[in-house]
PDB file of N, CA and C in Angstrom:
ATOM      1  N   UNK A   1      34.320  37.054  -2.588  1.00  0.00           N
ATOM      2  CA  UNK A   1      33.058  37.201  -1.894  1.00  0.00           C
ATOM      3  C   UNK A   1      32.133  36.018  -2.192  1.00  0.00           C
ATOM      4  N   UNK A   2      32.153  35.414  -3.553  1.00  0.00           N
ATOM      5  CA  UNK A   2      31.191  34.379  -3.203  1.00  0.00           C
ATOM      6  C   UNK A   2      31.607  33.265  -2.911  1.00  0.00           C
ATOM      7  N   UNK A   3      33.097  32.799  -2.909  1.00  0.00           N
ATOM      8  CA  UNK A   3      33.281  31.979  -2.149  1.00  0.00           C
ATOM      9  C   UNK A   3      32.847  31.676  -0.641  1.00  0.00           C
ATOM     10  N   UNK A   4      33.054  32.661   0.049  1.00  0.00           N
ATOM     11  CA  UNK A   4      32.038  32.850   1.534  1.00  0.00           C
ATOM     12  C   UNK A   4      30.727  32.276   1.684  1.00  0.00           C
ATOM     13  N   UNK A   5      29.586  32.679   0.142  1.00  0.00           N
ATOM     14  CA  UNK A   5      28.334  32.191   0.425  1.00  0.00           C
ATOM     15  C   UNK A   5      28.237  30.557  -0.332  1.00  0.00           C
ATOM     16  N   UNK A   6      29.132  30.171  -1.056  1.00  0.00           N
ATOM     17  CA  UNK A   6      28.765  28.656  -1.438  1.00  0.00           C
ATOM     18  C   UNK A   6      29.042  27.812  -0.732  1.00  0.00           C
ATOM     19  N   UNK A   7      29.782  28.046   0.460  1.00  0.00           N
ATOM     20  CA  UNK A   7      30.233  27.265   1.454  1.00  0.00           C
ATOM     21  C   UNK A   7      28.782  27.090   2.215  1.00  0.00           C
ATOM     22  N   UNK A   8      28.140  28.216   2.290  1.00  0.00           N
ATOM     23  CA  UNK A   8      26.799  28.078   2.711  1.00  0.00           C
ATOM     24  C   UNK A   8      25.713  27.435   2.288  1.00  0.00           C
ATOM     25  N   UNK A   9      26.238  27.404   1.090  1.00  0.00           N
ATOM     26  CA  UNK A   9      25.092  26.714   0.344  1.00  0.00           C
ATOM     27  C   UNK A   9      24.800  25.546  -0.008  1.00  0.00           C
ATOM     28  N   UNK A  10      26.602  24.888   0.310  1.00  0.00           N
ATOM     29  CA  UNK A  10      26.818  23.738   0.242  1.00  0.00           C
ATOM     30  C   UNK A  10      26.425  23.208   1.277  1.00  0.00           C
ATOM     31  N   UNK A  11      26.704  23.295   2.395  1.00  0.00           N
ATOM     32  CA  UNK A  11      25.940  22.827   3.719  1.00  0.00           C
ATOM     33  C   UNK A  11      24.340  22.675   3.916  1.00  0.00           C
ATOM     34  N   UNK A  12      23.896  23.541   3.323  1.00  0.00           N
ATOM     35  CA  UNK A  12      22.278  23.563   3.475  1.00  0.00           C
ATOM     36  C   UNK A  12      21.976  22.301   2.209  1.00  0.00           C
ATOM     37  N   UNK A  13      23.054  22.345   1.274  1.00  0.00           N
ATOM     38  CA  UNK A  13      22.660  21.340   0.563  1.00  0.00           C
ATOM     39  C   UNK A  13      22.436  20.147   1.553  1.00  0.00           C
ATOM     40  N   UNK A  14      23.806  20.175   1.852  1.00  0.00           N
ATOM     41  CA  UNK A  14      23.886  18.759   2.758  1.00  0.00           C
ATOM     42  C   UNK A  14      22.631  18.147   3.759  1.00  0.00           C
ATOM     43  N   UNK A  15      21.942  19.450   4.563  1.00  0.00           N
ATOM     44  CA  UNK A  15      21.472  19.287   5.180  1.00  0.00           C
ATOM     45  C   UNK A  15      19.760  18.841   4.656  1.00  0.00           C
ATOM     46  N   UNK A  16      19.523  19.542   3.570  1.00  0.00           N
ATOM     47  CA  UNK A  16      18.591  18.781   2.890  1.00  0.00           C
ATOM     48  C   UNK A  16      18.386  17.467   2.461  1.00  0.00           C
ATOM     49  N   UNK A  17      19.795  17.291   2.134  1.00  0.00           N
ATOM     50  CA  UNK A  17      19.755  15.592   1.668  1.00  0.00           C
ATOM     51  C   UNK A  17      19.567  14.495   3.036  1.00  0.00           C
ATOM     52  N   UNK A  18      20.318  15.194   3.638  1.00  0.00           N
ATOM     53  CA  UNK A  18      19.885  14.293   5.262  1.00  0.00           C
ATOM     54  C   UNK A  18      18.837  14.170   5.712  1.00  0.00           C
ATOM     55  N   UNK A  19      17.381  14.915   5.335  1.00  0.00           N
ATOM     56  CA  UNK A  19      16.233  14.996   5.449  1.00  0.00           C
ATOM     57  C   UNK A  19      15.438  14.087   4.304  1.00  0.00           C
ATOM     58  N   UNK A  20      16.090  14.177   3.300  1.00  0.00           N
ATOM     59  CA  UNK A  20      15.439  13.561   2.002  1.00  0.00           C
ATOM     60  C   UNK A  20      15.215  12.311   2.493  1.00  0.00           C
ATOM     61  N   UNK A  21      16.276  11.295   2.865  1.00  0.00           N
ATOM     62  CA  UNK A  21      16.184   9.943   3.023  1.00  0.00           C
ATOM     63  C   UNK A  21      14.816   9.944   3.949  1.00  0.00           C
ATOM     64  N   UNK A  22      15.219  10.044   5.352  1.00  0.00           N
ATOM     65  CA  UNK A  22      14.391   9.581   6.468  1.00  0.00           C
ATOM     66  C   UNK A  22      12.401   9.945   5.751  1.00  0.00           C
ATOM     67  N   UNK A  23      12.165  11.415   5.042  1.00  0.00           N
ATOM     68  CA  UNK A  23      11.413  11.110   4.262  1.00  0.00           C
ATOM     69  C   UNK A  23      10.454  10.564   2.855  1.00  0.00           C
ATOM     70  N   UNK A  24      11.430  10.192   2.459  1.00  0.00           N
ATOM     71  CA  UNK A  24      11.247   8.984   1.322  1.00  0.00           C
ATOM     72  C   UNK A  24      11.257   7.521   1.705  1.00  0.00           C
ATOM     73  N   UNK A  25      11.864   7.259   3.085  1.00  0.00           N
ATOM     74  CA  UNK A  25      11.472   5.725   4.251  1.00  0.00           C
ATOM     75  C   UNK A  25       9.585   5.985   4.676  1.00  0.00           C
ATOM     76  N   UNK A  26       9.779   7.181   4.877  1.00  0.00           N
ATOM     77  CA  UNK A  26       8.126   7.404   5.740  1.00  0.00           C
ATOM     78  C   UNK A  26       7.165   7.317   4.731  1.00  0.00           C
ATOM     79  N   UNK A  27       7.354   7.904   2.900  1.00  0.00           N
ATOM     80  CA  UNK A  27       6.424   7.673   2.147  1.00  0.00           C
ATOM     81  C   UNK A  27       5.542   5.750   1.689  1.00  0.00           C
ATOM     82  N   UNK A  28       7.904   5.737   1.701  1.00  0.00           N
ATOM     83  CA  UNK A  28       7.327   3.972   1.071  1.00  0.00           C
ATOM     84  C   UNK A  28       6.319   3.463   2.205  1.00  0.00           C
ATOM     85  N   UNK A  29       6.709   3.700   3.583  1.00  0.00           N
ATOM     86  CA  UNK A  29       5.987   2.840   4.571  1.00  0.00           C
ATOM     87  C   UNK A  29       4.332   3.059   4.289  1.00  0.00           C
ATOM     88  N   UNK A  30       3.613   4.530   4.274  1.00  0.00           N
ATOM     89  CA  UNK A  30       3.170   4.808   4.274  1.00  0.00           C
ATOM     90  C   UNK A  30       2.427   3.891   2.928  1.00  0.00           C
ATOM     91  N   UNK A  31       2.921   4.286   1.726  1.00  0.00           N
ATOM     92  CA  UNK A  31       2.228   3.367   0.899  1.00  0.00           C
ATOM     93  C   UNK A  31       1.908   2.057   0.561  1.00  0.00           C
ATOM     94  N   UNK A  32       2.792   1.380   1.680  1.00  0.00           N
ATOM     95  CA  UNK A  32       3.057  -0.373   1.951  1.00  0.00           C
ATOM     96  C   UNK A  32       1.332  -0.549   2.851  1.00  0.00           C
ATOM     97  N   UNK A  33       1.582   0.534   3.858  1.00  0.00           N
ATOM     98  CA  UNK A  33       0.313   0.592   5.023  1.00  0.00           C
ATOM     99  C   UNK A  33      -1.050   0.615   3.960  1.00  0.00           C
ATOM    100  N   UNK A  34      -1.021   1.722   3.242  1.00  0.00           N
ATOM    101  CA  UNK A  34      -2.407   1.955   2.761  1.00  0.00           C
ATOM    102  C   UNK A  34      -2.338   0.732   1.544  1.00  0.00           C
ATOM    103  N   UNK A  35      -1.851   0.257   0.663  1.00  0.00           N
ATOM    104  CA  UNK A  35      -2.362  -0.795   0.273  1.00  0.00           C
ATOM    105  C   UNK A  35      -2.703  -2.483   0.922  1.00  0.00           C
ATOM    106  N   UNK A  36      -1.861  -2.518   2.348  1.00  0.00           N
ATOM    107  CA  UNK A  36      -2.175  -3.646   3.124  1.00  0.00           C
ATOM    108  C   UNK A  36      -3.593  -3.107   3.416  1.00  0.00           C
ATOM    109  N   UNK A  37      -3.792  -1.761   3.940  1.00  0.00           N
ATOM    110  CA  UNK A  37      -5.590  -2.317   4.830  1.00  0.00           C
ATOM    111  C   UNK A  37      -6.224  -1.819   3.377  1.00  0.00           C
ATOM    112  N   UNK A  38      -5.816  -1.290   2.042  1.00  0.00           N
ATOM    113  CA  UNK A  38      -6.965  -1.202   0.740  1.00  0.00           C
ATOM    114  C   UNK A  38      -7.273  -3.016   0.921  1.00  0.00           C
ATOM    115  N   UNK A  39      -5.846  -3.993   0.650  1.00  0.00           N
ATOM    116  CA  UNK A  39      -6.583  -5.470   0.529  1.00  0.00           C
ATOM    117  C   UNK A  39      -7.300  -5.941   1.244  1.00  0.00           C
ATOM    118  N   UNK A  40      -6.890  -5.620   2.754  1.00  0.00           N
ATOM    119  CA  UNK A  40      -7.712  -6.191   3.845  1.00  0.00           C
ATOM    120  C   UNK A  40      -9.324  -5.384   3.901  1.00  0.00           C
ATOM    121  N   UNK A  41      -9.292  -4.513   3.295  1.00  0.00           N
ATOM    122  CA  UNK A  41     -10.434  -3.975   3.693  1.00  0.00           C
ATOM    123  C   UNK A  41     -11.518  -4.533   2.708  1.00  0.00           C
ATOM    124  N   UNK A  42     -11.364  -5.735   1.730  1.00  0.00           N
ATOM    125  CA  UNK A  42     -12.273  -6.067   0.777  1.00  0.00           C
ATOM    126  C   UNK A  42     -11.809  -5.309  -0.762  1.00  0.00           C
ATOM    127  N   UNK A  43     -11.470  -4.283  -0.878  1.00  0.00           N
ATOM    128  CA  UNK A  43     -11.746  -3.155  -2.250  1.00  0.00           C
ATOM    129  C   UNK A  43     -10.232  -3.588  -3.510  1.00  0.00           C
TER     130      UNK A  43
END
């Protein structure tokens, strides 16, 4: 019987990690953005 549900669980793993990347690209960008206009902005 729990072989049935780790198969499940393994997949949702998977599917989390496929999400992880694309948002850990959007943070760096994000923090590249806000320190370009912190310099440009004088501060």
């Amino acid at each position: 019987m729990a072989t049935v549900f780790s198969g499940k669980a393994e997949a949702a793993d998977a599917a989390r990690e496929s999400e992880i990347d694309p948002l850990h690209a959007k943070i760096g960008q994000l923090v590249v953005e806000r320190d370009f206009m912190r310099r440009a902005s004088g501060r």
